[in-house]
C-alpha atoms as a PDB file:
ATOM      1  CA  UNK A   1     -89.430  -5.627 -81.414  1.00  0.00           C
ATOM      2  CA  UNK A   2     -89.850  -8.695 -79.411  1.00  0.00           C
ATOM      3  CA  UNK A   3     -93.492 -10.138 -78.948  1.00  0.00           C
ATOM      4  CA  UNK A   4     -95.896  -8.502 -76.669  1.00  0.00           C
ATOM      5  CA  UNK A   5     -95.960 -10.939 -73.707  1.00  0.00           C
ATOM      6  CA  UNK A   6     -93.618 -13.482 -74.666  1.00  0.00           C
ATOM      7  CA  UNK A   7     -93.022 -16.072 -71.722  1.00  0.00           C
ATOM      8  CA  UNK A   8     -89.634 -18.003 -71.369  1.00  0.00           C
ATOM      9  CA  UNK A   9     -90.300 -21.950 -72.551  1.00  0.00           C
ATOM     10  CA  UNK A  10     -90.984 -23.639 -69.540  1.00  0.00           C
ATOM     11  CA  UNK A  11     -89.695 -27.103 -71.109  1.00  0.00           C
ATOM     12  CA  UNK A  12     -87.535 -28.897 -68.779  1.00  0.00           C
ATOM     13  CA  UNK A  13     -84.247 -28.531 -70.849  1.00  0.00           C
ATOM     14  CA  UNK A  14     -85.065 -25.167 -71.284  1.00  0.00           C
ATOM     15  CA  UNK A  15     -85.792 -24.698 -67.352  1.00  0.00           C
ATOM     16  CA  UNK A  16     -82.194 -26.514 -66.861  1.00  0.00           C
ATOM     17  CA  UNK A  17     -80.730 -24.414 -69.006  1.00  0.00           C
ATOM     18  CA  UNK A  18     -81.278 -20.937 -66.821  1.00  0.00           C
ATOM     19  CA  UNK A  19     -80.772 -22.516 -63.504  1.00  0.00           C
ATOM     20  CA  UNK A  20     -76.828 -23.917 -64.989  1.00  0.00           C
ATOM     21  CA  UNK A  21     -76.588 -20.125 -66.323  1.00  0.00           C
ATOM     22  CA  UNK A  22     -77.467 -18.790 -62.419  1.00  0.00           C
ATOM     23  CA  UNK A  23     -75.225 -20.843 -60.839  1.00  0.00           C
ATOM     24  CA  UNK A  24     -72.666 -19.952 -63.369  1.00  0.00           C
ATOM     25  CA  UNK A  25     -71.033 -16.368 -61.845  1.00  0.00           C
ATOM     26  CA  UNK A  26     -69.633 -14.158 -64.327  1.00  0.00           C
ATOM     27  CA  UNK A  27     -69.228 -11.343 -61.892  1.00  0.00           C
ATOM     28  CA  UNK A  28     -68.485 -13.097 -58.311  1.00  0.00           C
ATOM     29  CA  UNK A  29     -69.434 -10.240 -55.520  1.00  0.00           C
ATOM     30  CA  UNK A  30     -70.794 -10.474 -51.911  1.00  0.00           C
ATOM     31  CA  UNK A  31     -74.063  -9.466 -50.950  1.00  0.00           C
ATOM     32  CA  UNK A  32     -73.434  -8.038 -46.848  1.00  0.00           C
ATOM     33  CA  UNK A  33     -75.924  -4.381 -46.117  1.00  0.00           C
ATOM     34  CA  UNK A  34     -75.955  -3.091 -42.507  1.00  0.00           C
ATOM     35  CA  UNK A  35     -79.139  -2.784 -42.908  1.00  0.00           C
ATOM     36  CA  UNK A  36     -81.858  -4.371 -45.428  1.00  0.00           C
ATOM     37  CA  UNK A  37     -81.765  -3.498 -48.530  1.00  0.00           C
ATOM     38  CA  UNK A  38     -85.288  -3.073 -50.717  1.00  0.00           C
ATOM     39  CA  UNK A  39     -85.427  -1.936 -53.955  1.00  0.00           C
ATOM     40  CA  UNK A  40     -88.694  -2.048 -56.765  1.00  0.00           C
ATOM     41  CA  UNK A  41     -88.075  -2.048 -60.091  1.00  0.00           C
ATOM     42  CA  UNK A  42     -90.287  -1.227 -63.502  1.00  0.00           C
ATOM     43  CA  UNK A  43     -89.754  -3.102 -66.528  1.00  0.00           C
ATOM     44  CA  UNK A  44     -90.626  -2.105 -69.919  1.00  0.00           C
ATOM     45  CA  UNK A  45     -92.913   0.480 -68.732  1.00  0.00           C
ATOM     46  CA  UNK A  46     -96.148   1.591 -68.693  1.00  0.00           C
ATOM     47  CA  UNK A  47     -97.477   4.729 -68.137  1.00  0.00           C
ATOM     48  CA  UNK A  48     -99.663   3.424 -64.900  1.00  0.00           C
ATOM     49  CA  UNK A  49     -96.152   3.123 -63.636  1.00  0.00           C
ATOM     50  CA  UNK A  50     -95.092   6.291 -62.841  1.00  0.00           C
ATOM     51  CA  UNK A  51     -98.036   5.625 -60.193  1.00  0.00           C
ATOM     52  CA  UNK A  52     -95.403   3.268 -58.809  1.00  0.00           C
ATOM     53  CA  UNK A  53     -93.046   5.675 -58.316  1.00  0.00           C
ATOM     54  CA  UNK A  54     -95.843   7.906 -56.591  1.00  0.00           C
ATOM     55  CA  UNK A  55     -95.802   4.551 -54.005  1.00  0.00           C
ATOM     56  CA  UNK A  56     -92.389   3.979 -53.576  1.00  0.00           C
ATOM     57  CA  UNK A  57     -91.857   7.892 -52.515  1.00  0.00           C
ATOM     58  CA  UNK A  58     -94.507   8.126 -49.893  1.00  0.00           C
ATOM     59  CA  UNK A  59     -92.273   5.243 -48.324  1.00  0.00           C
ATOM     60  CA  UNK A  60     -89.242   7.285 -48.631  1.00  0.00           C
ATOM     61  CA  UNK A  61     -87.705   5.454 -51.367  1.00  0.00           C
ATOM     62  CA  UNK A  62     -86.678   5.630 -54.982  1.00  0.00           C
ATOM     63  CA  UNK A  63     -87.348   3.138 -57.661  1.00  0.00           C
ATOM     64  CA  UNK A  64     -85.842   1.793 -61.278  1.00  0.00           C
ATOM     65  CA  UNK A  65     -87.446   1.869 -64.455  1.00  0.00           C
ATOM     66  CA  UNK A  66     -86.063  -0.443 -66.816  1.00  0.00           C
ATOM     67  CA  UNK A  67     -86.591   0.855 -70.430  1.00  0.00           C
ATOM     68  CA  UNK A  68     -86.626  -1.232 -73.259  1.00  0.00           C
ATOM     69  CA  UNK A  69     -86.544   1.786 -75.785  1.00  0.00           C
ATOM     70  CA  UNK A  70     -88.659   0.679 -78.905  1.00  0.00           C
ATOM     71  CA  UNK A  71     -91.644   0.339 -76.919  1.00  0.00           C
ATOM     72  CA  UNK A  72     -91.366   4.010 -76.177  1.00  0.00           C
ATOM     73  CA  UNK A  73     -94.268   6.171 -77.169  1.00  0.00           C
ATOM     74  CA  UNK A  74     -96.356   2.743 -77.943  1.00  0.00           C
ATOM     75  CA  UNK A  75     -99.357   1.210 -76.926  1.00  0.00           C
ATOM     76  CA  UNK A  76     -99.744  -2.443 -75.807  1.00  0.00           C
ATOM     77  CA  UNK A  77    -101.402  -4.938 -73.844  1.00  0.00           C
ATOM     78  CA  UNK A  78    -100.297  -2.493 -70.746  1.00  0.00           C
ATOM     79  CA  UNK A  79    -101.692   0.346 -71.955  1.00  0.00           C
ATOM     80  CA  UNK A  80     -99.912   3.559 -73.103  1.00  0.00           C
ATOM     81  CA  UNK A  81     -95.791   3.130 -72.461  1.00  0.00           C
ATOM     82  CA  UNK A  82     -93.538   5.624 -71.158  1.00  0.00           C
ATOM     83  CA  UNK A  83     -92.269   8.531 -73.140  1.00  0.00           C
ATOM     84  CA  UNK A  84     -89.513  10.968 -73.091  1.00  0.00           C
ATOM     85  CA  UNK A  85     -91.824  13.092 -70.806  1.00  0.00           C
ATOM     86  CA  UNK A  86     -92.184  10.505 -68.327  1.00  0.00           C
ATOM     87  CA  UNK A  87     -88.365   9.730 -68.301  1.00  0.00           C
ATOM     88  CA  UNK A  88     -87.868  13.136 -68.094  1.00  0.00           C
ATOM     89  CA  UNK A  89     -89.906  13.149 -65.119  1.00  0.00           C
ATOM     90  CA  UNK A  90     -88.732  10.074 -63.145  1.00  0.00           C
ATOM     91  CA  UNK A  91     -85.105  11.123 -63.436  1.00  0.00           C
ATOM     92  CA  UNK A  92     -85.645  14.674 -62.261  1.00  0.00           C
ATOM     93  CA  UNK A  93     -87.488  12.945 -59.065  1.00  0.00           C
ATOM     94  CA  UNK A  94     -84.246  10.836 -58.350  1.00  0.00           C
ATOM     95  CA  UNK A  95     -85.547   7.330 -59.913  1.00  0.00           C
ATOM     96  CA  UNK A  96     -83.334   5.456 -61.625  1.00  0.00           C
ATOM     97  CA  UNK A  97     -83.675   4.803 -65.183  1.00  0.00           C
ATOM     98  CA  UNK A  98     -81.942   1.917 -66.190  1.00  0.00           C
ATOM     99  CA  UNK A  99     -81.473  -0.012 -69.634  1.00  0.00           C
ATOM    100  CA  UNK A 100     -83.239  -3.038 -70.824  1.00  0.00           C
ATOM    101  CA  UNK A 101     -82.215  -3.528 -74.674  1.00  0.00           C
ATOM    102  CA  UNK A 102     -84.185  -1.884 -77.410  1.00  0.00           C
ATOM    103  CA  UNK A 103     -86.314  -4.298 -78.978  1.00  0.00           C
ATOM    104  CA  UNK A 104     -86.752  -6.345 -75.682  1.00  0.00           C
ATOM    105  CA  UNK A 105     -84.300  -9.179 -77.032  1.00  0.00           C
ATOM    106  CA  UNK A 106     -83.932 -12.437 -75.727  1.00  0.00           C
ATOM    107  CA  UNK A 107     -80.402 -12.317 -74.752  1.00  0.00           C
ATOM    108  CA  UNK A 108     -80.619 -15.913 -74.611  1.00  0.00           C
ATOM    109  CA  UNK A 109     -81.110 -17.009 -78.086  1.00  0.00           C
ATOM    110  CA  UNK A 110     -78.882 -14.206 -79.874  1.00  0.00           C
ATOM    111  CA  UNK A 111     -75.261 -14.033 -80.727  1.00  0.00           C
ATOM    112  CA  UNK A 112     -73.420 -11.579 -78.124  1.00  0.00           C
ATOM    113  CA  UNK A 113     -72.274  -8.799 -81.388  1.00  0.00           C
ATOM    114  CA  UNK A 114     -76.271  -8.936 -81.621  1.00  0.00           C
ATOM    115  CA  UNK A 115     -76.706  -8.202 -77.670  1.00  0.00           C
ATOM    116  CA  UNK A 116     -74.218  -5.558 -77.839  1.00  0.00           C
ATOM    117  CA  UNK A 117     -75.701  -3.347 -80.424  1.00  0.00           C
ATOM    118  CA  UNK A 118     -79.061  -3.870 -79.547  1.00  0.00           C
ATOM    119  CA  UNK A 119     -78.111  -2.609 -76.124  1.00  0.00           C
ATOM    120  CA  UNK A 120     -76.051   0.484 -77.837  1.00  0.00           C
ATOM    121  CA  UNK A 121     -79.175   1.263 -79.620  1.00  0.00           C
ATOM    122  CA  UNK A 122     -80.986   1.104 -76.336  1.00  0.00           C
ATOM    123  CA  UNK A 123     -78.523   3.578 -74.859  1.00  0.00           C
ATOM    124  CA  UNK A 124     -78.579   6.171 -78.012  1.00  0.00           C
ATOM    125  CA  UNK A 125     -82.042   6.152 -77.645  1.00  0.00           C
ATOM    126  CA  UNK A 126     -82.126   7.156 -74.110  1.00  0.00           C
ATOM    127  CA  UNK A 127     -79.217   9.154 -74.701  1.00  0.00           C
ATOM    128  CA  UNK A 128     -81.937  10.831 -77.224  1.00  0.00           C
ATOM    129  CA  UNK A 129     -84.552  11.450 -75.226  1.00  0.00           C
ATOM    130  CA  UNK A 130     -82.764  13.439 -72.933  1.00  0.00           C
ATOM    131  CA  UNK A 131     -81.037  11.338 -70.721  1.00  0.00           C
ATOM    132  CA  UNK A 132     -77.711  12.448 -69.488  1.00  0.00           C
ATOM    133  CA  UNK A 133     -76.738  10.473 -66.505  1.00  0.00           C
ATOM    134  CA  UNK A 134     -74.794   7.512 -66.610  1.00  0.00           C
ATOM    135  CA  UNK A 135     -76.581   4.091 -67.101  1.00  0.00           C
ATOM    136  CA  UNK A 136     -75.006   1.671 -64.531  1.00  0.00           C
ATOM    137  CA  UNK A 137     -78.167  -0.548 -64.245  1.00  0.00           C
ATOM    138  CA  UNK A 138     -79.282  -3.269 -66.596  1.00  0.00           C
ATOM    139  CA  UNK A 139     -82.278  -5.962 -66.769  1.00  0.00           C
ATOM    140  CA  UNK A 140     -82.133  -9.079 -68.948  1.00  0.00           C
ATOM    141  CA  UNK A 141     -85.539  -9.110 -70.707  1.00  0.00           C
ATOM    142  CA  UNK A 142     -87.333 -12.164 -69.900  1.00  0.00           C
ATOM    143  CA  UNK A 143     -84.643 -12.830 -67.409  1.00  0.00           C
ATOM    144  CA  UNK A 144     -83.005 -15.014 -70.316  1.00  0.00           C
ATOM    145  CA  UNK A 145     -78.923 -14.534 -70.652  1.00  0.00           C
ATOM    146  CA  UNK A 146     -75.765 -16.863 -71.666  1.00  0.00           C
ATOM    147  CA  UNK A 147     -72.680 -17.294 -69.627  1.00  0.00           C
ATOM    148  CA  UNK A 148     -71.010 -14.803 -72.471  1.00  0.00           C
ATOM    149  CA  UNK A 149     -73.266 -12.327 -72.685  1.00  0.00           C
ATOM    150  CA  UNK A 150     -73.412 -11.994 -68.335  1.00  0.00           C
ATOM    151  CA  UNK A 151     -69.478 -11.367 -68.781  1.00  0.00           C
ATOM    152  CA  UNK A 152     -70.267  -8.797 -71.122  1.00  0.00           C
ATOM    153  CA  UNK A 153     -72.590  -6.895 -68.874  1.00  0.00           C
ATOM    154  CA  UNK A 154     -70.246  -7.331 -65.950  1.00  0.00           C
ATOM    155  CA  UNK A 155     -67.855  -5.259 -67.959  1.00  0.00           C
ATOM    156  CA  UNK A 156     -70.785  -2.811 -69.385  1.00  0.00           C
ATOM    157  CA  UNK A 157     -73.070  -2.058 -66.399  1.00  0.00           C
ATOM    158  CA  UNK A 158     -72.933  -2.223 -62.598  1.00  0.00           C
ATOM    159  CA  UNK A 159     -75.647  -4.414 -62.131  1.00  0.00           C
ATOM    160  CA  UNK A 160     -77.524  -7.055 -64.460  1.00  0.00           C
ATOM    161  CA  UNK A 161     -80.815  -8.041 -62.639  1.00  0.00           C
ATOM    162  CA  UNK A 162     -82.327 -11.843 -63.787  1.00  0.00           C
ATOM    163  CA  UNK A 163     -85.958 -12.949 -62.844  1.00  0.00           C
ATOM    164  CA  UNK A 164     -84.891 -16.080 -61.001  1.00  0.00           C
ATOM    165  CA  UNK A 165     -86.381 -15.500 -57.603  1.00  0.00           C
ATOM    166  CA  UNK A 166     -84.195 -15.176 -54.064  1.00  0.00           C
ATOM    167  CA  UNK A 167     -83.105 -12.584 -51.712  1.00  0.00           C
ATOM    168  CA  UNK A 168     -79.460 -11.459 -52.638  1.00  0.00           C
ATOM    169  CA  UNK A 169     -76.828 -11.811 -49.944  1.00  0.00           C
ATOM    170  CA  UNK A 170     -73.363 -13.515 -49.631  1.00  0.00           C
ATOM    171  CA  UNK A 171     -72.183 -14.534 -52.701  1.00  0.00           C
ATOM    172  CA  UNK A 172     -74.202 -13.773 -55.500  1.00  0.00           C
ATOM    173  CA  UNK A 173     -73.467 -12.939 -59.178  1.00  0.00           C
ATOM    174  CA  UNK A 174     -74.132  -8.504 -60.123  1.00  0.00           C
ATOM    175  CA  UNK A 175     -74.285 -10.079 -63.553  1.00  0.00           C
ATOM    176  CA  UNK A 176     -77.836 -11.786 -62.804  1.00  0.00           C
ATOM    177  CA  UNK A 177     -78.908 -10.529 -59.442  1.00  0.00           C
ATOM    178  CA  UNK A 178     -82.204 -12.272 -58.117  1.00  0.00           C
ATOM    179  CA  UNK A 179     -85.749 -10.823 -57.841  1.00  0.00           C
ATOM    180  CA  UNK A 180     -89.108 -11.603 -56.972  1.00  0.00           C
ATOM    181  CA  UNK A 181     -91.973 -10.652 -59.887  1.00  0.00           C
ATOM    182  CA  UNK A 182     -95.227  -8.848 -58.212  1.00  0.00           C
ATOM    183  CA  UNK A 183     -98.441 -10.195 -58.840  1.00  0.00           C
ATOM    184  CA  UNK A 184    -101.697  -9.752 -57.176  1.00  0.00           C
ATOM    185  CA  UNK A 185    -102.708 -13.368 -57.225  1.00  0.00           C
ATOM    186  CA  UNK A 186    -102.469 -14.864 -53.458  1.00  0.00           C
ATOM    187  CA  UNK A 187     -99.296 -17.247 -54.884  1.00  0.00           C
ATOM    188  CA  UNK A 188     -97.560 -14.355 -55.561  1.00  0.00           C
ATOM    189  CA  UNK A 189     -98.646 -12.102 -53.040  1.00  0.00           C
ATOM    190  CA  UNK A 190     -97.758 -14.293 -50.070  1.00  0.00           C
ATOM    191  CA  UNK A 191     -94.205 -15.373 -51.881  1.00  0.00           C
ATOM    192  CA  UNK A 192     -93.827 -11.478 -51.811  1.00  0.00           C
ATOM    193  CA  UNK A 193     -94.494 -10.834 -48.108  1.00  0.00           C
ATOM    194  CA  UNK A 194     -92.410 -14.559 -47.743  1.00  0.00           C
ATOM    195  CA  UNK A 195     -89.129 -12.953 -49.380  1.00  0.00           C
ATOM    196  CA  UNK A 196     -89.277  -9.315 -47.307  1.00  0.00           C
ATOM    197  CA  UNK A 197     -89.850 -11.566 -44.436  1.00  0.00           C
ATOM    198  CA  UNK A 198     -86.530 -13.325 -45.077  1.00  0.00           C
ATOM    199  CA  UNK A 199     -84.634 -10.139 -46.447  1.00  0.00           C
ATOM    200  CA  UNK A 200     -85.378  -8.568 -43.237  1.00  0.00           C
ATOM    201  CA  UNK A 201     -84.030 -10.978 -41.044  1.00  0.00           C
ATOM    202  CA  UNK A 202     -80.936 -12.475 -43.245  1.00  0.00           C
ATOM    203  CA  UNK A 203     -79.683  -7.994 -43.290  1.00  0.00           C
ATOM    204  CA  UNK A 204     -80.046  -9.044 -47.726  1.00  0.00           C
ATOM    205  CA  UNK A 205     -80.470  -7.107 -50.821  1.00  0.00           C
ATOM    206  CA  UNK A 206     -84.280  -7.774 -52.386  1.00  0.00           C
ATOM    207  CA  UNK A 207     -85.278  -6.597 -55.689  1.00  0.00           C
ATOM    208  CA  UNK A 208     -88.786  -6.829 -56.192  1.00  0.00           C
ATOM    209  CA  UNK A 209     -90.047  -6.459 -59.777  1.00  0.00           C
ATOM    210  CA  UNK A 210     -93.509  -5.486 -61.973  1.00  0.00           C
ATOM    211  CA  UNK A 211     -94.653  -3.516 -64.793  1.00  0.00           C
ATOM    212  CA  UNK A 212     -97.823  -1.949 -64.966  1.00  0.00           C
ATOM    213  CA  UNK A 213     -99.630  -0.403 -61.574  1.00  0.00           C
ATOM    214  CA  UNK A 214    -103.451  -0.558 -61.740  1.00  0.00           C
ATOM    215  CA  UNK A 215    -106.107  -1.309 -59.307  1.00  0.00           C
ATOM    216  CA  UNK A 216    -107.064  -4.041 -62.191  1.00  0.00           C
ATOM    217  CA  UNK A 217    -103.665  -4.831 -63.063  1.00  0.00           C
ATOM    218  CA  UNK A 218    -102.314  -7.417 -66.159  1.00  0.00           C
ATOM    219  CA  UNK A 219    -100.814 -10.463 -65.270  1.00  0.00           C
ATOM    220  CA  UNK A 220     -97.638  -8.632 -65.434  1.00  0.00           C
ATOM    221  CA  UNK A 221     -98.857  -6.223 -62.942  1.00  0.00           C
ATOM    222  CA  UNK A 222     -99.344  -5.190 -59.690  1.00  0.00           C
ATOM    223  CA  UNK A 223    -101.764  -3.355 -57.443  1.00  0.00           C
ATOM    224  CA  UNK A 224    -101.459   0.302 -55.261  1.00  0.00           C
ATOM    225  CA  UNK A 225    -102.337  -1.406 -52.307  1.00  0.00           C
ATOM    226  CA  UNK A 226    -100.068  -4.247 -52.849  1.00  0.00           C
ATOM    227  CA  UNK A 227     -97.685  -1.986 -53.845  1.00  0.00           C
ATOM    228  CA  UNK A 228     -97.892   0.596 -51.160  1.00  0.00           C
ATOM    229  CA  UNK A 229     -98.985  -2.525 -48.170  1.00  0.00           C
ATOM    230  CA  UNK A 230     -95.038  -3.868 -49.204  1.00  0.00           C
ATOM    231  CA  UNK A 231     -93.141  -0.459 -49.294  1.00  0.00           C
ATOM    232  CA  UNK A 232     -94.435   0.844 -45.843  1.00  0.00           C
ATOM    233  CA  UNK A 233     -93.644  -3.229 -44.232  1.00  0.00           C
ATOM    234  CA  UNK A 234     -89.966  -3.057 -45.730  1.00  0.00           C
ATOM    235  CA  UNK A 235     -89.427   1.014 -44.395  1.00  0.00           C
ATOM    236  CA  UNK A 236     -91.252   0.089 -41.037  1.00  0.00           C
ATOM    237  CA  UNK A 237     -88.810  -2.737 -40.861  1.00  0.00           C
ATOM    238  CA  UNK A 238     -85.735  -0.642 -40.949  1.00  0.00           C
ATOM    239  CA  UNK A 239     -85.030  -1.382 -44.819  1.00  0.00           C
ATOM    240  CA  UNK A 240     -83.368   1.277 -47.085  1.00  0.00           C
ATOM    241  CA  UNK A 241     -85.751   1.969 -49.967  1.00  0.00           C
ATOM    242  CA  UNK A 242     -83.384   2.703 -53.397  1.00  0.00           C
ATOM    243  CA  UNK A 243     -82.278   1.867 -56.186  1.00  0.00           C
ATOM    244  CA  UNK A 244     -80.574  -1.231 -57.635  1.00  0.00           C
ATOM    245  CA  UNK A 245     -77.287   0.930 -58.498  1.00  0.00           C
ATOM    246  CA  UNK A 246     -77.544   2.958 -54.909  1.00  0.00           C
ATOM    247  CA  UNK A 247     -78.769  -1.030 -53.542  1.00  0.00           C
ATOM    248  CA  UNK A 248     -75.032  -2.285 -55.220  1.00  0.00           C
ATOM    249  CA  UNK A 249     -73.392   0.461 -53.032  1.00  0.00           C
ATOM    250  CA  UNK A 250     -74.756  -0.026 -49.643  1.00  0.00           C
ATOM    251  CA  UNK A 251     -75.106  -4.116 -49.931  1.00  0.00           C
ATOM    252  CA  UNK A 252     -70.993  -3.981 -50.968  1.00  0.00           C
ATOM    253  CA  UNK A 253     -71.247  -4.956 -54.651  1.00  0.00           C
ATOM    254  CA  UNK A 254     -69.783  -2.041 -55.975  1.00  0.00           C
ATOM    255  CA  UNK A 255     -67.967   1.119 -54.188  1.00  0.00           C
END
């Protein structure tokens, strides 16, 4: 298992190094909704997330939960973390539970034969815990990835979602599609508002994304009211509410 809160080096090689991996498309597709597209995503994920998907519903919407399957049934700087109850649960409500390797690997800094089977052994595991749909949604943990292991995904999952920030439309890359991290600092918050702003006007895919939901939330976390105050702007403002793998469909990037 990967390291409780490990950030990506912010060196500027290291900085470089993502943004040549962005602009580098392993899976070309075009980004082009009728109508906005919103979706929220979960990573990792705590139990005070399922109080996200509470949010998301009242606005008519369904979220993704991206599990990274050996924190399952742990406790961490987030609190208690999912469980095969709560996966259970999510899936039976029409949320999307989507895979996020099992030991929260840096994609980045492992050989692909590693990726793969630490992504298998993500898949068993939700296979195990009583999972039976099809996984067609995948998050790179940390956002980190190589050129090789996006082509991989491309050929493994639907969608790959990065944590470079941007509203998806036009040509983008479903091997590393954009999103904008939740945070209840006013940076953050007013980026946030910033990027539905611009995803309602441009008719583009957003994918927002956070972990934990508290009213005193971690730095990887997000509020209720910042939460709900962003679901009912985006479904007041005519955007479709879903899912990354349901967001694919209606934005073009996969039939």
């Amino acid at each position: 298992m990967e390291a409780w809160g490990r950030r990506p080096s912010q060196s500027l090689p290291a900085r470089i190094g993502r943004r040549l991996v962005q602009w580098s498309m392993a899976a070309p597709s075009t980004v082009a909704p009728d109508r906005p597209v919103v979706s929220f995503t979960f990573d990792d994920f705590p139990k005070s997330a399922a109080r996200g998907a509470d949010i998301v519903e009242a606005a008519g919407g369904r979220a993704a939960f991206y599990a990274a399957t050996s924190f399952m049934g742990q406790r961490g700087p987030m609190g208690e973390m999912f469980d095969v109850a709560m996966i259970g649960d999510l899936a039976s409500r029409g949320h999307e539970i989507a895979a996020h390797t099992h030991s929260h690997l840096d994609c980045a800094r492992k050989p692909i034969d590693r990726v793969e089977k630490d992504v298998a052994a993500n898949l068993v595991a939700l296979a195990e815990a009583g999972l039976d749909a099809n996984i067609s949604s995948f998050a790179w943990p940390y956002g980190e990835t190589t050129y090789v292991a996006k082509r991989w995904a491309a050929d493994t999952f639907a969608t790959a979602r990065g944590v470079l920030p941007g509203v998806n439309r036009g040509d983008t890359d479903r091997a590393q599609l954009r999103a904008v991290e939740l945070g209840d600092g006013e940076t953050r918050r007013k980026r946030a508002f910033a990027m539905l702003e611009n995803c309602i006007r441009s008719k583009g895919w957003l994918i927002f994304f956070t972990h934990d939901v508290s009213p005193r939330p971690t730095e990887f976390g997000v509020s209720p009211d910042l939460l709900a105050e962003l679901c009912k702007r985006a479904a007041g403002e005519g955007a479709v509410v879903t899912t990354p793998t349901l967001g694919a469909v209606l934005s073009g990037v996969i039939n």
